[in-house]
C-alpha atoms as a PDB file:
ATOM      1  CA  UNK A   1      49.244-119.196 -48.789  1.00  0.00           C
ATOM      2  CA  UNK A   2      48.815-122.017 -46.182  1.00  0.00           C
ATOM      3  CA  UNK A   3      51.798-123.718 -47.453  1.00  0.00           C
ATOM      4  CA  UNK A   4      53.794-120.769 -47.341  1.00  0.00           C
ATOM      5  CA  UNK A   5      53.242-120.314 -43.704  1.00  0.00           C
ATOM      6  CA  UNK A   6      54.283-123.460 -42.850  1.00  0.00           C
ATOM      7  CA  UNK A   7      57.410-123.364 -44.818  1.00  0.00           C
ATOM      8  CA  UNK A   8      58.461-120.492 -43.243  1.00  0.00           C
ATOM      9  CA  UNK A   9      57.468-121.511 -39.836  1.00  0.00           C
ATOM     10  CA  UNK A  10      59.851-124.589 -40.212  1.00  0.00           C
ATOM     11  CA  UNK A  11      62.661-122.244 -41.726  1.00  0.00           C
ATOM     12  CA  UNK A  12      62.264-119.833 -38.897  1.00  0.00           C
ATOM     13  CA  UNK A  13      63.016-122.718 -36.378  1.00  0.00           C
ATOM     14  CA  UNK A  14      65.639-124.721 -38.682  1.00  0.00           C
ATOM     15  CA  UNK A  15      67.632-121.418 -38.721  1.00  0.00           C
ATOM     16  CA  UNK A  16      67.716-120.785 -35.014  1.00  0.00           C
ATOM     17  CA  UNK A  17      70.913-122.699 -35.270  1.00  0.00           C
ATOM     18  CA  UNK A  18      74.466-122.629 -33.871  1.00  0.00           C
ATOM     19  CA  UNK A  19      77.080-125.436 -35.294  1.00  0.00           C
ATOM     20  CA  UNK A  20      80.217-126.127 -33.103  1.00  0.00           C
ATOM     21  CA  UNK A  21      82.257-128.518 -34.439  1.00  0.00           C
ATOM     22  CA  UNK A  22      84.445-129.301 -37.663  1.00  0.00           C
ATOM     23  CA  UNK A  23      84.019-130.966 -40.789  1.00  0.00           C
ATOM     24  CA  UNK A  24      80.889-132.687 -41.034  1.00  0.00           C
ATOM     25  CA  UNK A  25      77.446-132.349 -43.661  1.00  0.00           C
ATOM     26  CA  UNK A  26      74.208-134.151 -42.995  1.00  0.00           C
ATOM     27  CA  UNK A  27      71.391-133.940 -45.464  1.00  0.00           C
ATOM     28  CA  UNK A  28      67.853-134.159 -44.868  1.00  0.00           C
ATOM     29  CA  UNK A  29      64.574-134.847 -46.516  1.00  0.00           C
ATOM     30  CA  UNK A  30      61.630-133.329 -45.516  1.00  0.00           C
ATOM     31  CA  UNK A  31      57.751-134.083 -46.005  1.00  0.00           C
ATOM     32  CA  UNK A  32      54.411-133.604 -44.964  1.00  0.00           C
ATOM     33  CA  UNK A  33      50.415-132.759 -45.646  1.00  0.00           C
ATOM     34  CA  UNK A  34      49.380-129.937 -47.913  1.00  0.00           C
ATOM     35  CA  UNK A  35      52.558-130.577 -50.653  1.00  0.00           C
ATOM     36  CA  UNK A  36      55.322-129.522 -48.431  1.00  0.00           C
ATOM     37  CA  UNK A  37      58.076-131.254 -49.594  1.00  0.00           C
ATOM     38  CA  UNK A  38      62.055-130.644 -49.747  1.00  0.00           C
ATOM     39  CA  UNK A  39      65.926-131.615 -49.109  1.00  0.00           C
ATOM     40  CA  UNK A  40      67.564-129.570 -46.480  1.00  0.00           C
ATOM     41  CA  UNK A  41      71.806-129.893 -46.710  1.00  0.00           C
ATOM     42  CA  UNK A  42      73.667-128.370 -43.744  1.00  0.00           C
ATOM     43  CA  UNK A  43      77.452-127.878 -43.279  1.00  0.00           C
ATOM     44  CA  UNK A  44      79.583-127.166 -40.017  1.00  0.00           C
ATOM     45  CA  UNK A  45      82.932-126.643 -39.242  1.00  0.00           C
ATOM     46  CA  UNK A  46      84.908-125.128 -36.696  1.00  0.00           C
ATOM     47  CA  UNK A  47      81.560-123.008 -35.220  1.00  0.00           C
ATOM     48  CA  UNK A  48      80.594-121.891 -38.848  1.00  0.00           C
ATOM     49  CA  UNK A  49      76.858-123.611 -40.457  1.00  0.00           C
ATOM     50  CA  UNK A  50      75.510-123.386 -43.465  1.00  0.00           C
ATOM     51  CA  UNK A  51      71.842-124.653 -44.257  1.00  0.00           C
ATOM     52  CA  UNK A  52      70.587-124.576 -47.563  1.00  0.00           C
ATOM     53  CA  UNK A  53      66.681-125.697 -47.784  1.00  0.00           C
ATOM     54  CA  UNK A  54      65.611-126.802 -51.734  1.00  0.00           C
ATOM     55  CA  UNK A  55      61.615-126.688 -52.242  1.00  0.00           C
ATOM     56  CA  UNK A  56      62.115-127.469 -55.940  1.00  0.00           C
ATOM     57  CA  UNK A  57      60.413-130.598 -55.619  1.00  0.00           C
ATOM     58  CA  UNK A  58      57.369-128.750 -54.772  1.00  0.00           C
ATOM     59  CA  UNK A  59      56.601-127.460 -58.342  1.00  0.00           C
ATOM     60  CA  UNK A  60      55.667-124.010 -56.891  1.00  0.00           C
ATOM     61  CA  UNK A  61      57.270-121.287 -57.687  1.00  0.00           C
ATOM     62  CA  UNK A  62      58.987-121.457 -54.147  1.00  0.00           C
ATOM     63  CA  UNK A  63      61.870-123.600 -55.670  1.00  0.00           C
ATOM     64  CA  UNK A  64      65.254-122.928 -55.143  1.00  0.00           C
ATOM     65  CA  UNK A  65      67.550-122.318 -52.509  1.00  0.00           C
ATOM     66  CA  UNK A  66      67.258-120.818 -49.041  1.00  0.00           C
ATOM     67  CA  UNK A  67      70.322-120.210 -47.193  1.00  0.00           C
ATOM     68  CA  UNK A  68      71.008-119.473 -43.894  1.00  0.00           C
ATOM     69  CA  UNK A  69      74.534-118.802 -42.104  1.00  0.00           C
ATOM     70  CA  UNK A  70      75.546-118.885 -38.543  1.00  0.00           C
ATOM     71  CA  UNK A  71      79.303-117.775 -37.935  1.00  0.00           C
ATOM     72  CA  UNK A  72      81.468-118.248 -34.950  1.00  0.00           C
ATOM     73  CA  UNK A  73      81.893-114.907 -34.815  1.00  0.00           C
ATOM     74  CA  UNK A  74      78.174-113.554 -34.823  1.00  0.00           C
ATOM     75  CA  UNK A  75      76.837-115.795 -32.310  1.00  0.00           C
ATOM     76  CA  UNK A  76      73.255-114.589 -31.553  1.00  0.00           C
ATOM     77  CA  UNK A  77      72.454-113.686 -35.335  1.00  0.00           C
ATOM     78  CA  UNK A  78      71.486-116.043 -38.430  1.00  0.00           C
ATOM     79  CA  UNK A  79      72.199-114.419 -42.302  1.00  0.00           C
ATOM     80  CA  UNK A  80      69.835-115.461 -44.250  1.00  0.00           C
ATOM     81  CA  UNK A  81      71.066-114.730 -47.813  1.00  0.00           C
ATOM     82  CA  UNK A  82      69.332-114.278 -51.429  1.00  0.00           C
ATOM     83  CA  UNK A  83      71.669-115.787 -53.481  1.00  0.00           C
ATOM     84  CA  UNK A  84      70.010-113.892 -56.755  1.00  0.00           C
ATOM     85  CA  UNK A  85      70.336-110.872 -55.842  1.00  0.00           C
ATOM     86  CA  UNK A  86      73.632-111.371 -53.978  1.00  0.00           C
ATOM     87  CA  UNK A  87      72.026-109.776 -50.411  1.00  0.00           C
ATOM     88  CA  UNK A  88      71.483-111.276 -47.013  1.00  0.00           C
ATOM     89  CA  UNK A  89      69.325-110.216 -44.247  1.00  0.00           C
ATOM     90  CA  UNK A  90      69.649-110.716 -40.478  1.00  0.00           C
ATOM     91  CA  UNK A  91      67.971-112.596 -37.867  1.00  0.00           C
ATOM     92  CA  UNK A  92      68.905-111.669 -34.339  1.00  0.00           C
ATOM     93  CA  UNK A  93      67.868-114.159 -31.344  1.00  0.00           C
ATOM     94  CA  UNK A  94      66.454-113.729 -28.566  1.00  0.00           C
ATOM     95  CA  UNK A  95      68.856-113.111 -25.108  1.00  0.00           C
ATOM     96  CA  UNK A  96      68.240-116.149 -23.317  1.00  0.00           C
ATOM     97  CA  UNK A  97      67.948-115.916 -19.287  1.00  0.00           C
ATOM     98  CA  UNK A  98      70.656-118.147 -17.883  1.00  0.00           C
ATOM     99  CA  UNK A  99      72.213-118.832 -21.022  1.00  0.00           C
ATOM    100  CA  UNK A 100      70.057-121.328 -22.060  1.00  0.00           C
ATOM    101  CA  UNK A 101      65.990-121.828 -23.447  1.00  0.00           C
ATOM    102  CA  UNK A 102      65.373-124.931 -22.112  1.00  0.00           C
ATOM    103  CA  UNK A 103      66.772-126.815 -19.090  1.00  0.00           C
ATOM    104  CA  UNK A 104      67.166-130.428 -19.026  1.00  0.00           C
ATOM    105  CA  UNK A 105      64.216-131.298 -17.127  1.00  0.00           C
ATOM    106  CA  UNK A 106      62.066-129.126 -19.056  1.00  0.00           C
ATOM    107  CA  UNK A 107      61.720-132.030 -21.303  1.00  0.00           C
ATOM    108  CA  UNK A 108      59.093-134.952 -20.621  1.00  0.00           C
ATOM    109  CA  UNK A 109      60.557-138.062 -22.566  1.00  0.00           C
ATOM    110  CA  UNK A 110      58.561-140.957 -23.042  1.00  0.00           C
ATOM    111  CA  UNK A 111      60.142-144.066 -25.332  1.00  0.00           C
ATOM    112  CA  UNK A 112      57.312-145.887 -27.548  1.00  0.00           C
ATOM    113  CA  UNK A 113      59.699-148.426 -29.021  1.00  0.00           C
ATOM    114  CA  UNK A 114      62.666-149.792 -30.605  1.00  0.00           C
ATOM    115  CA  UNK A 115      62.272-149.303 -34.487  1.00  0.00           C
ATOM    116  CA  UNK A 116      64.702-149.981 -37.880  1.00  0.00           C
ATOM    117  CA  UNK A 117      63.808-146.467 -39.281  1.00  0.00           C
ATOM    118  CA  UNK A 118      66.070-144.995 -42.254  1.00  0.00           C
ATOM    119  CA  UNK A 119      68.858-147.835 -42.006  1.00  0.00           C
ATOM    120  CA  UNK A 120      69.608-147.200 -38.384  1.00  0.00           C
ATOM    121  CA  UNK A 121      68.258-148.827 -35.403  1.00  0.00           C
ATOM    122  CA  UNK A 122      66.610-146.371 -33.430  1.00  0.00           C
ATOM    123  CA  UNK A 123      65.121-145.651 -30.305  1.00  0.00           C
ATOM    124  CA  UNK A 124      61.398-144.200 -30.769  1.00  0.00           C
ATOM    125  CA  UNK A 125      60.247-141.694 -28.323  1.00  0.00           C
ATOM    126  CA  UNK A 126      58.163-138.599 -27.929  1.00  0.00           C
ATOM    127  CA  UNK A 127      59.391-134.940 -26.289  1.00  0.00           C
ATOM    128  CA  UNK A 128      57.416-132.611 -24.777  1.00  0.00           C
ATOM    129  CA  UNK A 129      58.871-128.973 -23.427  1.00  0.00           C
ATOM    130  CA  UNK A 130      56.622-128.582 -20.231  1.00  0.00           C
ATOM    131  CA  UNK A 131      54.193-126.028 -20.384  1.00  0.00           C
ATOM    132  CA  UNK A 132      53.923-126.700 -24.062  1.00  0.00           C
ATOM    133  CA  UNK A 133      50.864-128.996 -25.797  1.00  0.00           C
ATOM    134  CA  UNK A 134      52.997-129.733 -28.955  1.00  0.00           C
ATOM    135  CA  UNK A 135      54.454-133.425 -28.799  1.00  0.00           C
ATOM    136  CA  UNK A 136      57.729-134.782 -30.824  1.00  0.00           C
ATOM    137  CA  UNK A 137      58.094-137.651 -32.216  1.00  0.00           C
ATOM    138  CA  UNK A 138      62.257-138.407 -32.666  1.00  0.00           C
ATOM    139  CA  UNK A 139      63.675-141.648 -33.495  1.00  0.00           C
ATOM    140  CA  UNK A 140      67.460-141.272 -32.284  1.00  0.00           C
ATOM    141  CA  UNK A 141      70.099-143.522 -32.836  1.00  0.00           C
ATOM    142  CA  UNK A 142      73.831-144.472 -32.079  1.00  0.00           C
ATOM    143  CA  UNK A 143      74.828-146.251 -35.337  1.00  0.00           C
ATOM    144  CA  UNK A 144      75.027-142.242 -37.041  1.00  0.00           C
ATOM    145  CA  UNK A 145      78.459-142.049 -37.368  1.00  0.00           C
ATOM    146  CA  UNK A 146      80.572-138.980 -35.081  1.00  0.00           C
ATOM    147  CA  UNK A 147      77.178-138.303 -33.432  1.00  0.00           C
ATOM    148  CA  UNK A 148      78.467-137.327 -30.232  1.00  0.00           C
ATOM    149  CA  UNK A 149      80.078-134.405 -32.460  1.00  0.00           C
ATOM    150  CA  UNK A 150      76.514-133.744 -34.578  1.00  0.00           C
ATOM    151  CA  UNK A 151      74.678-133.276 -31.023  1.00  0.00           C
ATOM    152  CA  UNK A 152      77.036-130.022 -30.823  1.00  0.00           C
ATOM    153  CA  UNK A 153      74.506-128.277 -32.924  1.00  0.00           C
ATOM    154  CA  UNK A 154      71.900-126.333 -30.843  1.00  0.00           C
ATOM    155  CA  UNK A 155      68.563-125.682 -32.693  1.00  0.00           C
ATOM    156  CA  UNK A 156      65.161-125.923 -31.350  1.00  0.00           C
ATOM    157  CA  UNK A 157      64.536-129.104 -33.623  1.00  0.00           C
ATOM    158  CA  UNK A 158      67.880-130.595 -35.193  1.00  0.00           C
ATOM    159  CA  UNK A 159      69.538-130.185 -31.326  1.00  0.00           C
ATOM    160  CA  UNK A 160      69.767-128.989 -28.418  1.00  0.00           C
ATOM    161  CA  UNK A 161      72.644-129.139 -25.660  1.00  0.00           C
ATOM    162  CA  UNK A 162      69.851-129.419 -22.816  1.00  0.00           C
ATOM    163  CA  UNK A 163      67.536-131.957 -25.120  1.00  0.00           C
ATOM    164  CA  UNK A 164      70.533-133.890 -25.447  1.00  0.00           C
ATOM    165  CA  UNK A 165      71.449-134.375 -21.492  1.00  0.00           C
ATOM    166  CA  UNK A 166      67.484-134.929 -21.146  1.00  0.00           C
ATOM    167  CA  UNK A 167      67.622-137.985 -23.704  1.00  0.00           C
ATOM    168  CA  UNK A 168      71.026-139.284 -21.701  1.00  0.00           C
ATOM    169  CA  UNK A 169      69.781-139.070 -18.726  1.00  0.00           C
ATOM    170  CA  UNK A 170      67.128-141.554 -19.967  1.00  0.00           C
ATOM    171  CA  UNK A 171      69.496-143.694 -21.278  1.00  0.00           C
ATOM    172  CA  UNK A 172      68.916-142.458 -25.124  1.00  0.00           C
ATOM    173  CA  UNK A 173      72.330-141.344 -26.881  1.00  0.00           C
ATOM    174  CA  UNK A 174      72.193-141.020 -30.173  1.00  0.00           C
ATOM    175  CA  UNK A 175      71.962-138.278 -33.260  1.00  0.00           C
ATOM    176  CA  UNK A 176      68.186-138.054 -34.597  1.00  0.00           C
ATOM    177  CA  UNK A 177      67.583-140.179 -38.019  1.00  0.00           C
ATOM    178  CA  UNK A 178      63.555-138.795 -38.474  1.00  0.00           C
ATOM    179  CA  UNK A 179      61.616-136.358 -36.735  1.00  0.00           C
ATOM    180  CA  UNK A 180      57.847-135.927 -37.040  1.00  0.00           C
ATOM    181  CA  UNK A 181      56.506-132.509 -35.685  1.00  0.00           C
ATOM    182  CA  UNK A 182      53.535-130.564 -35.911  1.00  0.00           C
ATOM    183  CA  UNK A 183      53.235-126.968 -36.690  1.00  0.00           C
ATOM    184  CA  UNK A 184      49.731-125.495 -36.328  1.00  0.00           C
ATOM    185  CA  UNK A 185      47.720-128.178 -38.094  1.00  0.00           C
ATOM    186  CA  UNK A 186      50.410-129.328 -40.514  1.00  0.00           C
ATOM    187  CA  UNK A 187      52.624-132.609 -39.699  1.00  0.00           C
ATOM    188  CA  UNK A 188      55.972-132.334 -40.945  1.00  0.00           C
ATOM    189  CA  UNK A 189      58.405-134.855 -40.962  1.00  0.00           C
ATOM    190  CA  UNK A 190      62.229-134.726 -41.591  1.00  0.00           C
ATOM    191  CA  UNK A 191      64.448-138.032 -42.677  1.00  0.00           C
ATOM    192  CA  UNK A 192      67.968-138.457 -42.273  1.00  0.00           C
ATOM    193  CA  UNK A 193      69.177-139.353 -45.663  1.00  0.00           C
ATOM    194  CA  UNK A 194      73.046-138.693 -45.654  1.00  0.00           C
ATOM    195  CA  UNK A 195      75.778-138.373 -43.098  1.00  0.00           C
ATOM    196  CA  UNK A 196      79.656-137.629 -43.764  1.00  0.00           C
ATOM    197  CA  UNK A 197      82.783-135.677 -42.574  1.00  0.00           C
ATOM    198  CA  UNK A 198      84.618-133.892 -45.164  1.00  0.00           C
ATOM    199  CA  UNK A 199      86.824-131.103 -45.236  1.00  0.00           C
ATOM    200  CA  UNK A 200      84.555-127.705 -45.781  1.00  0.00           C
ATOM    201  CA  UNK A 201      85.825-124.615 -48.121  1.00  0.00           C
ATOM    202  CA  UNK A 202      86.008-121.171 -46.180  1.00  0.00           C
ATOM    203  CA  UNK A 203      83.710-119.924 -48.604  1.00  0.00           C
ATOM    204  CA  UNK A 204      80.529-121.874 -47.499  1.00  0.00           C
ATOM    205  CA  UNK A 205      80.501-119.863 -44.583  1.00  0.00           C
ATOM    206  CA  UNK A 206      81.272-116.671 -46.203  1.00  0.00           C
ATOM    207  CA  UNK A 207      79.673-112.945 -46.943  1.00  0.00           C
ATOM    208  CA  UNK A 208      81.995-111.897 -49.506  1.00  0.00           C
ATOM    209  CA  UNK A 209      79.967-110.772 -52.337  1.00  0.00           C
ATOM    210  CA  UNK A 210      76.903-110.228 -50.624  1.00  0.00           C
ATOM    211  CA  UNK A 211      75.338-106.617 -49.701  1.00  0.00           C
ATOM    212  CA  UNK A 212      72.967-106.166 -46.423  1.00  0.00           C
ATOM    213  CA  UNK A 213      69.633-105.431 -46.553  1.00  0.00           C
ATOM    214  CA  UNK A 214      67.116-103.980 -44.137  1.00  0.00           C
ATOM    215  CA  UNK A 215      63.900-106.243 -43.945  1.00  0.00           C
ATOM    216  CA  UNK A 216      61.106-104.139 -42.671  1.00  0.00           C
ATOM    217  CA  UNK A 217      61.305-105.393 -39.181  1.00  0.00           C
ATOM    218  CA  UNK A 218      64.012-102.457 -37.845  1.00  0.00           C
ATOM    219  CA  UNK A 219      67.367-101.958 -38.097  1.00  0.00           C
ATOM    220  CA  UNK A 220      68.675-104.913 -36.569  1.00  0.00           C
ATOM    221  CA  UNK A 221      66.514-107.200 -38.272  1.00  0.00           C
ATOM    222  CA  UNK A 222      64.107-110.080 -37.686  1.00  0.00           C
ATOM    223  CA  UNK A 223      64.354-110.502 -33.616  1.00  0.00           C
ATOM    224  CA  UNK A 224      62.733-113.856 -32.805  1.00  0.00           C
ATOM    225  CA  UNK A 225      61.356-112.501 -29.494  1.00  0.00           C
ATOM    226  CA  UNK A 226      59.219-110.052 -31.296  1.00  0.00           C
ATOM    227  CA  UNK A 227      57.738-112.704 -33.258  1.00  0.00           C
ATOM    228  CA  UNK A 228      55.320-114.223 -30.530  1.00  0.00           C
ATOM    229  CA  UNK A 229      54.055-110.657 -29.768  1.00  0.00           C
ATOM    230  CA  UNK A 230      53.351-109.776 -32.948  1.00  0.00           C
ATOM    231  CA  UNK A 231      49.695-109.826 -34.168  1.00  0.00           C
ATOM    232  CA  UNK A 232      47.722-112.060 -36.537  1.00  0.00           C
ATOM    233  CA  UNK A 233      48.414-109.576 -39.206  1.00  0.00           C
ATOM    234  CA  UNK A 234      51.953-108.810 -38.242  1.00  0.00           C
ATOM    235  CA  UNK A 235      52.972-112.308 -38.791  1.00  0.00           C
ATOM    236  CA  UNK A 236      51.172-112.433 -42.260  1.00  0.00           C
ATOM    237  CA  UNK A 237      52.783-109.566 -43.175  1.00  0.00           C
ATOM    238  CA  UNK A 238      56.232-110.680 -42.375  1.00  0.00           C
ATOM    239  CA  UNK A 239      55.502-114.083 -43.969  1.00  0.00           C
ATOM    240  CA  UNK A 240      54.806-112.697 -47.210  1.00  0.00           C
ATOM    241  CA  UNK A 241      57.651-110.479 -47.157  1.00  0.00           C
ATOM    242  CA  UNK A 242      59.777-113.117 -46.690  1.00  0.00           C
ATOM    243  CA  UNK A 243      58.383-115.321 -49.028  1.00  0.00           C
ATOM    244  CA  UNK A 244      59.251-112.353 -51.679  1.00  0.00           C
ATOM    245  CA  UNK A 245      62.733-112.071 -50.306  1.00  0.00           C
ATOM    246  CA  UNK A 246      63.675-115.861 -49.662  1.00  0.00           C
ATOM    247  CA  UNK A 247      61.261-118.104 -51.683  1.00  0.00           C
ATOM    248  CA  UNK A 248      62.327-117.558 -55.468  1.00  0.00           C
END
């Protein structure tokens, strides 16, 4: 069940996204302690993403695909959809204060180095959120091709507009190219393995076909908020139900 937890801990935060920008996929890899281990693929174009997370590497009987869409058009909610039973639930995020979770100088930004990491040269440096004991590692680079366009994305890992003027004001442009995290006692670590623009179909960011269905967190469905109030047993409880919904 451990792994499980921390899979769905990393989707949960992978799939607080919001893409911006046309045309482009990035793929990538993702690894870390206790068998976790998996290719994430992620689409955007003109304000639409698609994320599609494969664990069938793992040999568990987690394998498959997890999909998540953000649309232009439903800004503050993520569909996550079962593509076997043709369904899709929602997650609804939280109202931020401002308009934004993080300001710029809620980050503390320290470089370690200059590294060749993935075929890019990189900047290596570590992020902390103030307040906040967990430390990033990110290794960001300018050589990713259209990256001023990828850093349109907002996500608490993948981007973030105010992460983004944090790392410029230190003099660190870039897209990141590997990310090392940890989430309770579990390192995981994400590569950049592909980059490209191409021209998207409509129907990657489409619900045609697909029927809505209530997950037992109320009618508006999984609100990110609630989640840090929720209990010890809460949590499990949601975890597992997701699993059963989203991990086939």
């Amino acid at each position: 069940m451990e792994i499980k937890k921390v899979i769905v801990l990393v989707l949960v935060y992978i799939w607080s996204v919001s893409g911006c920008f046309a045309g482009n996929y990035i793929e990538f890899k993702f690894s870390g302690n206790q068998m976790v281990k998996g290719i994430m693929k992620v689409w955007y174009q003109d304000g639409n993403t698609r994320t599609e997370i494969n664990l069938g590497e793992m040999g568990l009987p987690l394998g498959g695909n997890m999909v998540g869409l953000n649309l232009r058009q439903h800004p503050k909610k993520t569909f996550m959809l079962n593509m076997d039973s043709k369904t899709y639930s929602e997650i609804t995020q939280p109202e931020q204060k401002g308009g934004s979770l993080h300001k710029s100088s809620d980050y503390l930004i320290n470089q370690i180095g200059k590294e060749k990491v993935n075929g890019f040269n990189a900047n290596h440096i570590t992020i902390k959120k103030k307040g906040e004991s967990q430390e990033m590692h990110y290794w960001i680079s300018k050589e990713v091709k259209g990256f001023e366009d990828l850093r349109k994305i907002k996500g608490e890992y993948l981007a973030d507009e105010d992460l983004y003027q944090a790392l410029s004001s230190k003099g660190f442009d870039g897209f990141p190219v590997k990310m090392k995290m940890k989430i309770s006692e579990n390192e995981i670590v994400m590569d950049l393995i592909k980059s490209e623009s191409l021209q998207i179909p409509d129907s990657k960011f489409s619900l045609d076909g697909f029927q809505k269905k209530e997950l037992p967190f109320g009618p508006n469905g999984m609100d990110l908020e609630k989640i840090k109030s929720m209990s010890p047993e809460e949590r499990q409880k949601l975890m597992e139900e997701m699993m059963k919904q989203y991990g086939k």
